[in-house]
N, C-alpha and C. Protein backbone atom coordinates (compact mmCIF):
# COMPACT_ATOMS: atom_id res chain seq x y z
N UNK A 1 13.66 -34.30 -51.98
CA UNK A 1 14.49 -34.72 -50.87
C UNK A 1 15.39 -35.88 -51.33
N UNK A 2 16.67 -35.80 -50.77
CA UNK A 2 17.21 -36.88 -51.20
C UNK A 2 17.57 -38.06 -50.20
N UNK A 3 17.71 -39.13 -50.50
CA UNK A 3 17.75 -40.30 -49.57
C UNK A 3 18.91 -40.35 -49.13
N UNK A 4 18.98 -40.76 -47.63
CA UNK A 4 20.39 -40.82 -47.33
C UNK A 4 20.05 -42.33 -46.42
N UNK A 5 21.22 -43.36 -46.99
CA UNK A 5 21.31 -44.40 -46.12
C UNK A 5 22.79 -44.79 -45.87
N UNK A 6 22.59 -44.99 -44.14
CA UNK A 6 23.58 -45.46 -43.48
C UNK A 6 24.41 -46.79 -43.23
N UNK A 7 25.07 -47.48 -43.44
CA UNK A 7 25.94 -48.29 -43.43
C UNK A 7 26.96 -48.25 -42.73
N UNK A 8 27.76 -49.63 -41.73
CA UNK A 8 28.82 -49.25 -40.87
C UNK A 8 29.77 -50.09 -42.09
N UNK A 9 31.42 -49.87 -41.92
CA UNK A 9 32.17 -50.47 -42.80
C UNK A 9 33.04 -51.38 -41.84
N UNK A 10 34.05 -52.56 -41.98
CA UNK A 10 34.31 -53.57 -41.57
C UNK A 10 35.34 -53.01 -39.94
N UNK A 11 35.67 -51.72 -39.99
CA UNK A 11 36.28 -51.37 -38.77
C UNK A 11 35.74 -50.26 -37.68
N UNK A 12 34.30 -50.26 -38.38
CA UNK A 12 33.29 -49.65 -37.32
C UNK A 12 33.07 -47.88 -37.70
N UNK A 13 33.73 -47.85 -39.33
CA UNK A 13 33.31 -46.48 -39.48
C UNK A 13 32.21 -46.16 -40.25
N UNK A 14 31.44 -44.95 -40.08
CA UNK A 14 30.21 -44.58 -41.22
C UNK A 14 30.27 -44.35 -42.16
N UNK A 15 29.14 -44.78 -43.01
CA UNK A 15 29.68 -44.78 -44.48
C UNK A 15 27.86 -44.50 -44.99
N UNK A 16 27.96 -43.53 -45.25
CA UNK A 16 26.87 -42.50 -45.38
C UNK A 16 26.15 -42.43 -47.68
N UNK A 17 25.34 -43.44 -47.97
CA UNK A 17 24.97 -42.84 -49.28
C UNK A 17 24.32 -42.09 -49.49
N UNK A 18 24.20 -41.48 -50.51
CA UNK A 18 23.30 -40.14 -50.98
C UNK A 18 22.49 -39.97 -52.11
N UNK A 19 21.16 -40.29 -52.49
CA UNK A 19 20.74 -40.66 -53.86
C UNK A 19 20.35 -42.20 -54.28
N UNK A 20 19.87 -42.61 -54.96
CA UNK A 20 18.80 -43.74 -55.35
C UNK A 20 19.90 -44.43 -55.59
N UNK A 21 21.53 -44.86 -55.90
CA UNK A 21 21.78 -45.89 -56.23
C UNK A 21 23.56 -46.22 -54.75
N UNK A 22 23.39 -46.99 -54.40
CA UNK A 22 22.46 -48.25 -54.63
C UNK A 22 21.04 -48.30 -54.38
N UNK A 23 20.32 -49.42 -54.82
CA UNK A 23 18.70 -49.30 -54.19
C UNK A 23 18.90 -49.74 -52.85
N UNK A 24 19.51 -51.09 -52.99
CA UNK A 24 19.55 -51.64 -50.96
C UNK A 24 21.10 -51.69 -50.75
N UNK A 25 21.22 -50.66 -50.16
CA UNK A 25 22.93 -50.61 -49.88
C UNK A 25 23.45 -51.60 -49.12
N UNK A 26 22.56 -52.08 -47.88
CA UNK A 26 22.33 -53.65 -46.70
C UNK A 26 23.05 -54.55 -47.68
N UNK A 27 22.93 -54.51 -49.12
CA UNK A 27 23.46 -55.50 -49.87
C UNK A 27 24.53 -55.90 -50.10
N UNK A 28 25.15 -55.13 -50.01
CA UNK A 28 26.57 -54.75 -49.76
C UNK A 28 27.52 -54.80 -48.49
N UNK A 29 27.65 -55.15 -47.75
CA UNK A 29 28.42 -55.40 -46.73
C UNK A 29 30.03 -55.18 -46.61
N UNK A 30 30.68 -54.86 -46.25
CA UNK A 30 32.46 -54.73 -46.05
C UNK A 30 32.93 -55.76 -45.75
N UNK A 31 33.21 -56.67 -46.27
CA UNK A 31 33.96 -57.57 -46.01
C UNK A 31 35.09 -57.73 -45.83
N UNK A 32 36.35 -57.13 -45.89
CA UNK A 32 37.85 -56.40 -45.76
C UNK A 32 38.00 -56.97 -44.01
N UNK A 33 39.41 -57.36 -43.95
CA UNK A 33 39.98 -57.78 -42.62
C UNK A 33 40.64 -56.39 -42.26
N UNK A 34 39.58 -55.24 -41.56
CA UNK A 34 40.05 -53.96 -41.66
C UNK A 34 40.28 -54.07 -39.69
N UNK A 35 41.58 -53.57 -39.48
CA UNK A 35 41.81 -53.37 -37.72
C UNK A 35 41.26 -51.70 -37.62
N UNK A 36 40.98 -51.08 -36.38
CA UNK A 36 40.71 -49.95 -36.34
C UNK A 36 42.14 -49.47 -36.25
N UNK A 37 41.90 -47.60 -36.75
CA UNK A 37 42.86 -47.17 -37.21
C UNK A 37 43.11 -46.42 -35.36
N UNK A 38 44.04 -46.00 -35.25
CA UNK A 38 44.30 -45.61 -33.74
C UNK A 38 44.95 -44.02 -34.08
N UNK A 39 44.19 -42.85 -33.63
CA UNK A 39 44.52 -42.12 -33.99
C UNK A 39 45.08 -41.06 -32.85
N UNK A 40 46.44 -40.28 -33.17
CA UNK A 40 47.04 -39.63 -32.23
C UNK A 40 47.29 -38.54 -32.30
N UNK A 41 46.38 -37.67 -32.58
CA UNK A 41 46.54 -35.87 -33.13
C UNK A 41 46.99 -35.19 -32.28
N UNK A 42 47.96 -33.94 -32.02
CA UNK A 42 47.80 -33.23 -30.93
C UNK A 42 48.11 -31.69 -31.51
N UNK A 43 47.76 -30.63 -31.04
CA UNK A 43 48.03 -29.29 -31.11
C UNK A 43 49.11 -29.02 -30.90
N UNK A 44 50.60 -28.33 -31.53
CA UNK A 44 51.23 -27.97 -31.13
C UNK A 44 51.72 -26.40 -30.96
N UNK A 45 52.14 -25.56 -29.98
CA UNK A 45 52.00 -24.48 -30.28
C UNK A 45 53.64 -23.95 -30.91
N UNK A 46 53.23 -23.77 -32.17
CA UNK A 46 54.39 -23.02 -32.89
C UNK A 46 55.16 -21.40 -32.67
N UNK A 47 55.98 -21.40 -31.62
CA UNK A 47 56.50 -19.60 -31.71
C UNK A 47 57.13 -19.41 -32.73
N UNK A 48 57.52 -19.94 -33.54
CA UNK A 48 57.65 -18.98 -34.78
C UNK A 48 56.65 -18.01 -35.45
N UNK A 49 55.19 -19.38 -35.58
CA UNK A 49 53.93 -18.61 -36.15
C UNK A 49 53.35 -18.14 -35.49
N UNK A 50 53.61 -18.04 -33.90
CA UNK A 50 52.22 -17.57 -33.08
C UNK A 50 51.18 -18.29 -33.08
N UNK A 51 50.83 -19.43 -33.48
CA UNK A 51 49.58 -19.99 -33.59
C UNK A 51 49.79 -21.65 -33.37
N UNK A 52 49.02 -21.96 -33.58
CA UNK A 52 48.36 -23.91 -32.98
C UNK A 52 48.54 -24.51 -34.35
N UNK A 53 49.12 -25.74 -34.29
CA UNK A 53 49.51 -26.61 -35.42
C UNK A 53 49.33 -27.76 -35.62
N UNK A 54 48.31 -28.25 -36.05
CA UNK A 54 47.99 -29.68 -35.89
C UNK A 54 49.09 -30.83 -36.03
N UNK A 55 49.55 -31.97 -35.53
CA UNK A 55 50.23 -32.52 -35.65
C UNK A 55 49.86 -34.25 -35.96
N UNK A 56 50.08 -34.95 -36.79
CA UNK A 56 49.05 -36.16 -37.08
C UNK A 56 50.02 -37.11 -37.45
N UNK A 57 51.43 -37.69 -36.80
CA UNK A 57 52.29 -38.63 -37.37
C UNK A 57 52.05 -40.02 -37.29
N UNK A 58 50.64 -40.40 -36.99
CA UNK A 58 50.03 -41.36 -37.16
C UNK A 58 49.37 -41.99 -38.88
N UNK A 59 49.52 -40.70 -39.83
CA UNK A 59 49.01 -40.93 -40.87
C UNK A 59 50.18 -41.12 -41.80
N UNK A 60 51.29 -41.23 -41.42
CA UNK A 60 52.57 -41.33 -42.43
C UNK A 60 52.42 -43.12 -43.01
N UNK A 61 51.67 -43.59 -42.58
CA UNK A 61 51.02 -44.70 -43.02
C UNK A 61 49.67 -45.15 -43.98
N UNK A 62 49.31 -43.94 -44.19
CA UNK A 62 47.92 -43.81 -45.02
C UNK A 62 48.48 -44.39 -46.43
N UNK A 63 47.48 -44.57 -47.40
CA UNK A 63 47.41 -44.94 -48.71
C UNK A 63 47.83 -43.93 -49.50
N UNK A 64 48.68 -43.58 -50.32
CA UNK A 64 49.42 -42.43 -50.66
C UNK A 64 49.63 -43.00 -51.90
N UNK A 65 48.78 -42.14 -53.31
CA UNK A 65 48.82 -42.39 -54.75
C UNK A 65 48.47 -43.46 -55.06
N UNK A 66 47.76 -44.61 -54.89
CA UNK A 66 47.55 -46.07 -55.62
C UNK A 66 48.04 -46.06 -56.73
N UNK A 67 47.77 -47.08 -57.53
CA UNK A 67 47.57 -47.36 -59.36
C UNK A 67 46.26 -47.25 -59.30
N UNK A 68 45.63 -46.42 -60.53
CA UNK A 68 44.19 -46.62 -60.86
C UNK A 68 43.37 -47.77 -60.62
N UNK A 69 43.78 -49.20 -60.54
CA UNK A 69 43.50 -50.17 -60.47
C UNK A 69 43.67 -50.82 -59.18
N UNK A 70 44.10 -50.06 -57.95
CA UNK A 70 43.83 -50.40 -56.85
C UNK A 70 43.62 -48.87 -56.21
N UNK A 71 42.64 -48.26 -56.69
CA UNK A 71 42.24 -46.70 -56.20
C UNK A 71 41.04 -47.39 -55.09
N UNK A 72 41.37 -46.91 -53.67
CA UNK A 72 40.31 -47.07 -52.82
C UNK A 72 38.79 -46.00 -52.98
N UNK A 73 38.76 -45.49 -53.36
CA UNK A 73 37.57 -44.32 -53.84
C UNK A 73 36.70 -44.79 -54.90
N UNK A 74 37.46 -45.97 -55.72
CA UNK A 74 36.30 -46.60 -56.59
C UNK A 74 35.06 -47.47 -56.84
N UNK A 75 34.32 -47.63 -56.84
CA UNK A 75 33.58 -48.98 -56.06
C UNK A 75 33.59 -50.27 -55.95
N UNK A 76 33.41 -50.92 -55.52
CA UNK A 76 34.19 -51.93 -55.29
C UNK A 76 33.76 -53.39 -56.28
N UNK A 77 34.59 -54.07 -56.49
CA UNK A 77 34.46 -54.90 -58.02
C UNK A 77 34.32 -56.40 -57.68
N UNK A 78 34.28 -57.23 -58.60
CA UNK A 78 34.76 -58.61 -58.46
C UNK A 78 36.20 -58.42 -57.82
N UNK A 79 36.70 -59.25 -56.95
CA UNK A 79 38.01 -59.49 -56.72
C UNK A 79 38.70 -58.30 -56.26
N UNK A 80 37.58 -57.17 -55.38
CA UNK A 80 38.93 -55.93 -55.38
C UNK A 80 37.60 -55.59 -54.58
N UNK A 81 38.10 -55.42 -53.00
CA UNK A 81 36.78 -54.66 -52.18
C UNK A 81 38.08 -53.53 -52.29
N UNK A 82 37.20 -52.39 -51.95
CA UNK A 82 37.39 -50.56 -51.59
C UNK A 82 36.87 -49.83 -50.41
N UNK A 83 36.81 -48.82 -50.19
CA UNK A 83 35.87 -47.89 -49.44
C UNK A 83 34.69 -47.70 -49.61
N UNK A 84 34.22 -48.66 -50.71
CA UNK A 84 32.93 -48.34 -51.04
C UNK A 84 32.08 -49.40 -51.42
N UNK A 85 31.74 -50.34 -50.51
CA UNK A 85 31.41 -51.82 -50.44
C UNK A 85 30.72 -51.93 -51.77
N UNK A 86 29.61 -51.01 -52.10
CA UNK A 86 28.64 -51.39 -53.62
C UNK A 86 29.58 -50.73 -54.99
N UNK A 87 28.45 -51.82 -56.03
CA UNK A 87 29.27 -51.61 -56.93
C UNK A 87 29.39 -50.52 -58.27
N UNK A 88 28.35 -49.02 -57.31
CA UNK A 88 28.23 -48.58 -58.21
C UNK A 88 27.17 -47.30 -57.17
N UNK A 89 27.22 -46.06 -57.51
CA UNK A 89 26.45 -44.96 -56.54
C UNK A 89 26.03 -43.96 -56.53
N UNK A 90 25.38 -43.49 -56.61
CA UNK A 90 25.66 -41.45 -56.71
C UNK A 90 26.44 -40.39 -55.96
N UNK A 91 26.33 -40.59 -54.71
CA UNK A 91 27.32 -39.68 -54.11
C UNK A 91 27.56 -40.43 -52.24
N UNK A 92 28.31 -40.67 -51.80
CA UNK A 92 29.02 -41.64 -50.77
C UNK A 92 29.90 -40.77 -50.02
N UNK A 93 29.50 -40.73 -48.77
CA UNK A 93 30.15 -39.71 -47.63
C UNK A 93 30.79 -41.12 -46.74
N UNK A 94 32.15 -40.64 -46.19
CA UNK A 94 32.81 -42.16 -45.28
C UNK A 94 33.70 -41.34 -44.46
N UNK A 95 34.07 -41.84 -43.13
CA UNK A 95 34.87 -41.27 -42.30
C UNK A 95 36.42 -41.36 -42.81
N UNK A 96 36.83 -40.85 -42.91
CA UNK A 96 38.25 -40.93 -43.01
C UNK A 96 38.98 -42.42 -42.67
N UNK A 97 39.59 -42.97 -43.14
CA UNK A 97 40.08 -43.97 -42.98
C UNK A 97 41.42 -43.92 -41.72
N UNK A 98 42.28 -42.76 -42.44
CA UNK A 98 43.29 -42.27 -41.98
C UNK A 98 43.24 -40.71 -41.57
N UNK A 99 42.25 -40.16 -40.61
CA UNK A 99 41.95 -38.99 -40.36
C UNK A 99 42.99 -37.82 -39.42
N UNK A 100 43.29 -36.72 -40.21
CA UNK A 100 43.50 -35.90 -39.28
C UNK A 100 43.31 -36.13 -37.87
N UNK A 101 42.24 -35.98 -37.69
CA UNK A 101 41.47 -35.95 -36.12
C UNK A 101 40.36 -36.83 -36.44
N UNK A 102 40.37 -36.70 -34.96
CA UNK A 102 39.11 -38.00 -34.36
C UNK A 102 38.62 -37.55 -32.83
N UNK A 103 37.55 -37.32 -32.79
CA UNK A 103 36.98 -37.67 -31.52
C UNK A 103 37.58 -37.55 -30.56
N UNK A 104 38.69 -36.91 -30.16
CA UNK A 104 39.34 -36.52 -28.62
C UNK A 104 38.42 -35.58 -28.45
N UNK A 105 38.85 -35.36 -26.52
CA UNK A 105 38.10 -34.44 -26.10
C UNK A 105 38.79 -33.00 -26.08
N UNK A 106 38.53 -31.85 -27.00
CA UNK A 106 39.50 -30.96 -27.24
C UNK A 106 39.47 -29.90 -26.18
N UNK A 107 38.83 -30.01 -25.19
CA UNK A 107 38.73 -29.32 -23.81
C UNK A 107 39.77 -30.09 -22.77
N UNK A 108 40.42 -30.41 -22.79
CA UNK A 108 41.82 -31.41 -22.12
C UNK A 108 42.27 -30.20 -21.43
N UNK A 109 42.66 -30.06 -20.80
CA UNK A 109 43.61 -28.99 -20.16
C UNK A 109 44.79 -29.42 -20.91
N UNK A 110 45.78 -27.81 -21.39
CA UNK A 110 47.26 -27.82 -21.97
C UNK A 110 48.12 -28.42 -20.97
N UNK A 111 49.20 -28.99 -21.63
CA UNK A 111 50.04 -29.39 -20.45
C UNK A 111 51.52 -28.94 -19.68
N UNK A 112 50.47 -27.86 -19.07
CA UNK A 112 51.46 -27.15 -18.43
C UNK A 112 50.71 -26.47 -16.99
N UNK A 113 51.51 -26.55 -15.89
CA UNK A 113 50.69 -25.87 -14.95
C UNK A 113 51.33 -24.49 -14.75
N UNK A 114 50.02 -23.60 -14.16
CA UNK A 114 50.16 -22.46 -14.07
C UNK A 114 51.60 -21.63 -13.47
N UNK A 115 51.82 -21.21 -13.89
CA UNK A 115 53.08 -20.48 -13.10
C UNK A 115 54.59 -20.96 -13.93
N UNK A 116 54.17 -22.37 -14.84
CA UNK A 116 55.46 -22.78 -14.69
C UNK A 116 56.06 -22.35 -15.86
N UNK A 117 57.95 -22.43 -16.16
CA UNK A 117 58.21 -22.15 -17.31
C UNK A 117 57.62 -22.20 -18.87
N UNK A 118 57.40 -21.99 -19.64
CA UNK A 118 56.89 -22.12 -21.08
C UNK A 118 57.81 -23.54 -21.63
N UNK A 119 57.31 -24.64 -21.74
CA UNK A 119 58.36 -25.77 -21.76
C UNK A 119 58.29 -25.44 -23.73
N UNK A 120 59.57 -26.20 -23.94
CA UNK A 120 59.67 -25.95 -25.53
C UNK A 120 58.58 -26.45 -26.17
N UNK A 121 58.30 -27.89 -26.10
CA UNK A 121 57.25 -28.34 -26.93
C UNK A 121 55.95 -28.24 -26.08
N UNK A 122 55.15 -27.61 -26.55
CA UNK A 122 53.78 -26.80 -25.92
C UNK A 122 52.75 -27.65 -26.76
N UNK A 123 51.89 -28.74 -25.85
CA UNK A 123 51.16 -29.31 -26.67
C UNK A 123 49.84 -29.50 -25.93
N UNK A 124 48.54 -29.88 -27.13
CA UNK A 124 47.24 -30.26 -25.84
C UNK A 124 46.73 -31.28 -27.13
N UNK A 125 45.10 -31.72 -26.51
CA UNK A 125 44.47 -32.70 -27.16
C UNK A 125 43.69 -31.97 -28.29
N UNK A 126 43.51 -32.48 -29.53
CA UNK A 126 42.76 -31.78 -30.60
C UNK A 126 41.91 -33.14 -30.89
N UNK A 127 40.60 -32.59 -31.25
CA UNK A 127 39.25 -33.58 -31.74
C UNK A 127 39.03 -33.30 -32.76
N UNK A 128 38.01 -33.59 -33.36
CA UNK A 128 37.40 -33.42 -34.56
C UNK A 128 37.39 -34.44 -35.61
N UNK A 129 36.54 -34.78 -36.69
CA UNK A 129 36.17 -35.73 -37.44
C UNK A 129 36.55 -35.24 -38.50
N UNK A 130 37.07 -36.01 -39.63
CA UNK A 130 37.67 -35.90 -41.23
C UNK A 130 36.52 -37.29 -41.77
N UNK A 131 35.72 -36.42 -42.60
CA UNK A 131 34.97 -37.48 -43.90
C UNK A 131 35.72 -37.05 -45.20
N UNK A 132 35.12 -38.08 -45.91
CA UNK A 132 35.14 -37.70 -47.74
C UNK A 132 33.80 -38.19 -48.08
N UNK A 133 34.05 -37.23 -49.12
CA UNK A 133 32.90 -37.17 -50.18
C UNK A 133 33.11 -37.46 -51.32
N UNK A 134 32.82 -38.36 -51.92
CA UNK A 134 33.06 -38.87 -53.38
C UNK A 134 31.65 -38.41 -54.12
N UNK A 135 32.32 -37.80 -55.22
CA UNK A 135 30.62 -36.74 -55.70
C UNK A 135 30.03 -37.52 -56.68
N UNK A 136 30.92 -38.81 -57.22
CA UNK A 136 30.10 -39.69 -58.37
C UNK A 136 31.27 -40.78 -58.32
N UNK A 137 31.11 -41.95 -59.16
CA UNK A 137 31.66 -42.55 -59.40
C UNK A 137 32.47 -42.39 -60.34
N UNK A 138 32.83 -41.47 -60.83
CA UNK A 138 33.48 -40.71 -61.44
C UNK A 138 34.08 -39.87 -60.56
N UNK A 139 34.99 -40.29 -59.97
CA UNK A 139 35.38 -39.58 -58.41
C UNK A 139 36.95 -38.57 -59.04
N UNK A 140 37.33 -38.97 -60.00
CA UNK A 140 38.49 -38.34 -60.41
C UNK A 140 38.31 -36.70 -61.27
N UNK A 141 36.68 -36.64 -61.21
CA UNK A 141 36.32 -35.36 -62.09
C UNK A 141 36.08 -34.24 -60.19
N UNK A 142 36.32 -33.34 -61.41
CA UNK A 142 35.87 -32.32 -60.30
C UNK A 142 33.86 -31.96 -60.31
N UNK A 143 33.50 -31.24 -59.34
CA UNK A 143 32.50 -30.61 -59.32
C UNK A 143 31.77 -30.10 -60.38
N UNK A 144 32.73 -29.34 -60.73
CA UNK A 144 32.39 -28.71 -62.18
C UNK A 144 31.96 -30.03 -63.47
N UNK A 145 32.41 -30.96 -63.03
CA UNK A 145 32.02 -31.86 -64.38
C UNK A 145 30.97 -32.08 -63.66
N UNK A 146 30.10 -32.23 -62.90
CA UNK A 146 28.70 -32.90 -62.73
C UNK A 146 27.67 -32.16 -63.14
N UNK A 147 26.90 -32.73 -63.73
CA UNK A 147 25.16 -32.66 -64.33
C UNK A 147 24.42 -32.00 -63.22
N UNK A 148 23.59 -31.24 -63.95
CA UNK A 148 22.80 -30.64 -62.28
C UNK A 148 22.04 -31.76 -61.36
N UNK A 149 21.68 -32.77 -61.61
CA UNK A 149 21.37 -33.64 -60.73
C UNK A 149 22.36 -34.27 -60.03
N UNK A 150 23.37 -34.34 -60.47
CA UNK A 150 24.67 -34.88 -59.90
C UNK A 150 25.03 -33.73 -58.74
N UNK A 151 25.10 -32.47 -59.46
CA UNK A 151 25.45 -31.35 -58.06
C UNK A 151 24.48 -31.15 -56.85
N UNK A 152 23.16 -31.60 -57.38
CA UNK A 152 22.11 -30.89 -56.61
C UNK A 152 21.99 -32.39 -55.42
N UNK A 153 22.98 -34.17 -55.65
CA UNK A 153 23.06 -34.52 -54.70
C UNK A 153 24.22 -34.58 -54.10
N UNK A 154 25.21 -33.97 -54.50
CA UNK A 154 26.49 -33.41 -53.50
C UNK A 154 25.82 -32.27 -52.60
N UNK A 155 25.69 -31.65 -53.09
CA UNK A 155 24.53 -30.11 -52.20
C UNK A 155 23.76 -30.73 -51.35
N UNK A 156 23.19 -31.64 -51.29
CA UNK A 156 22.36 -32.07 -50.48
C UNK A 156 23.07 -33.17 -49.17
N UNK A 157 24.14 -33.44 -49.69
CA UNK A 157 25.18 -34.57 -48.98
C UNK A 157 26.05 -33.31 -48.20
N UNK A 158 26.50 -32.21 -48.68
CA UNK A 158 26.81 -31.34 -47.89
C UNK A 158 26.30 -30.62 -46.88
N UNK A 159 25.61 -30.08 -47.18
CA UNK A 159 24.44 -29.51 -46.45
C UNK A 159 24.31 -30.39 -45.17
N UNK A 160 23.77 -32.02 -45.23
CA UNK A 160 23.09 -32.82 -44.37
C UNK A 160 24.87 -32.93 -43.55
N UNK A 161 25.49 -33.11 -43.93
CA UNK A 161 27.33 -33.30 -43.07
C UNK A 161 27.84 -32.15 -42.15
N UNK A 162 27.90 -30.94 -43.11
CA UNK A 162 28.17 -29.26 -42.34
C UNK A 162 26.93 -29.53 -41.31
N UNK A 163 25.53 -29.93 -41.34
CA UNK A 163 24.93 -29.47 -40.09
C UNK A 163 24.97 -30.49 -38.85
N UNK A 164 25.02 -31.72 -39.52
CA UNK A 164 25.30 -32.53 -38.72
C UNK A 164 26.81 -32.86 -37.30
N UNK A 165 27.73 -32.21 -38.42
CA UNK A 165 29.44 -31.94 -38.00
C UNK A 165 29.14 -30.42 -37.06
N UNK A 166 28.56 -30.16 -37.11
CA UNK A 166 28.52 -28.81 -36.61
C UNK A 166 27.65 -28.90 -35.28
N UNK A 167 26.70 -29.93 -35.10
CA UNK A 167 26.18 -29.84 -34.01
C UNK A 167 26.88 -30.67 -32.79
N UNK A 168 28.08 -31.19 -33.32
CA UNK A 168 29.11 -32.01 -32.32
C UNK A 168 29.42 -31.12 -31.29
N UNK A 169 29.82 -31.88 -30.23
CA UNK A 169 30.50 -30.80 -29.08
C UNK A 169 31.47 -30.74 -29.38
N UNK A 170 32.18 -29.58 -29.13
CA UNK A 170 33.22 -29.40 -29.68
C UNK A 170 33.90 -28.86 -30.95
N UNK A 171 32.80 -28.60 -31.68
CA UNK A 171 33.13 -28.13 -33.04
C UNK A 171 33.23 -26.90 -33.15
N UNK A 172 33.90 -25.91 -33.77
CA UNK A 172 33.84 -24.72 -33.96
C UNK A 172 33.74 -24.54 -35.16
N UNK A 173 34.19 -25.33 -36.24
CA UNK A 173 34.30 -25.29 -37.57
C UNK A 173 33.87 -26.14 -38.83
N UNK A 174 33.20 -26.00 -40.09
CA UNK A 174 33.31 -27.40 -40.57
C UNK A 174 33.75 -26.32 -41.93
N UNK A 175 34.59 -27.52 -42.36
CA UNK A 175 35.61 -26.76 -43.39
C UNK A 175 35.48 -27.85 -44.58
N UNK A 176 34.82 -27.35 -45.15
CA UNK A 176 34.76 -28.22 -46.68
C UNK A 176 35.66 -27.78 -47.81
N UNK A 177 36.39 -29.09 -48.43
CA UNK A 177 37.69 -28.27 -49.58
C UNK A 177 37.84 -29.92 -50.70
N UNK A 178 38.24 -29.72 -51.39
CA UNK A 178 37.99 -30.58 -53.12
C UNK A 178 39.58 -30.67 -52.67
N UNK A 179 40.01 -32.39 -52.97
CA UNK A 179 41.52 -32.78 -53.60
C UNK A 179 41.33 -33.27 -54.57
N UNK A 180 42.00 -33.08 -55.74
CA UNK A 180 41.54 -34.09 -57.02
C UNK A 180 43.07 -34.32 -57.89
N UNK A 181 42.74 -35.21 -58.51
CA UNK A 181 43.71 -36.06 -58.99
C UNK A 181 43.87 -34.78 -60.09
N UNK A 182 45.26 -34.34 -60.55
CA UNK A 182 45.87 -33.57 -62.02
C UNK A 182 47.25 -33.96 -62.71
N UNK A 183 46.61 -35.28 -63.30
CA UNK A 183 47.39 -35.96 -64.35
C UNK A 183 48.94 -35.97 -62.88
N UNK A 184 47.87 -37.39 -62.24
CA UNK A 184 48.94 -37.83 -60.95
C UNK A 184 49.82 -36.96 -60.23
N UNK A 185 49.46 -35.91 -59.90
CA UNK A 185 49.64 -35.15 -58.95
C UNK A 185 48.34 -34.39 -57.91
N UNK A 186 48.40 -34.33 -57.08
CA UNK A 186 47.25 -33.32 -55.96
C UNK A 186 46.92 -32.22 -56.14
N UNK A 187 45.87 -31.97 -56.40
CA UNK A 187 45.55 -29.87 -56.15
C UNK A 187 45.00 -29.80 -55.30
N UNK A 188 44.74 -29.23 -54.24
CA UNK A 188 44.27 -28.23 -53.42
C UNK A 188 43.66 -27.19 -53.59
């Protein structure tokens, strides 16, 4: 079984470890003058595609490419706090800083009443939670580079998130997917 301990971070989000290191994560604290992030998602319905489109222009403010040397995903050092208060870990689950979605109630009624024209911009409330998973401190390798003890506590950090995310109200989906750094550019 693997250990999982909980920690809140300096603007009230979870920050979930996975595996023996740290030993006392309590040790570690967030110290960062972090404000909460205010998040404004909404569904939009696209007729071109026929379908619902998330919309999130609240995140055009997120952290976009650092320098290696101020990478928030790393752990956190002398003179340089991160997302990851300790200084060193096995595998570290955290809410999104700058999330897609958050916690609305996605049962809102659309906003439009019955009968009336189809107004152009067709919109409602969308919920849902965005974590990351950092699979080692070595956060810039993919999956494939980890040791079977290294995979077998991502697997176990997954596992415990998909069931947990899944028993939310409201959830229909939990969608797990890898971004990784390729010689400073994004893959998907």
């Amino acid at each position: 079984m693997v250990r999982k301990t909980a920690v809140t971070l300096a603007d009230g989000r979870a920050l979930l470890y996975f595996g023996d290191v740290p030993v006392r994560p309590a040790d570690y604290p967030d110290r960062r003058p972090l404000a909460a992030t205010d998040v404004w998602s909404q569904a939009r319905w696209d007729r071109l595609r026929g379908e619902w489109v998330v919309i999130a222009s609240h995140r055009q403010d997120r952290t976009f490419q650092p320098s290696d040397d101020q990478c928030p995903l790393c752990p956190s050092r002398d003179g340089w706090s991160t997302e990851i208060p300790a200084p060193e870990y096995d595998v570290v689950v955290f809410e999104n800083r700058f999330p897609t979605l958050r916690g609305h109630d996605a049962s809102e009624p659309e906003n439009r009443s019955p009968g009336a024209p189809e107004p152009v911009l067709f919109s409602r409330p969308v919920g849902g939670r965005c974590e990351v998973v950092c699979f080692s401190q070595r956060h810039d390798a993919s999956f494939a580079d980890l040791n079977p003890a290294q995979a077998a506590i991502v697997m176990a950090a997954w596992v415990d998130r998909s069931a947990e995310l899944a028993r939310m109200s409201g959830v229909d989906q939990v969608y797990c997917f890898e971004i990784r750094a390729v010689r400073g550019a994004l893959a998907v």
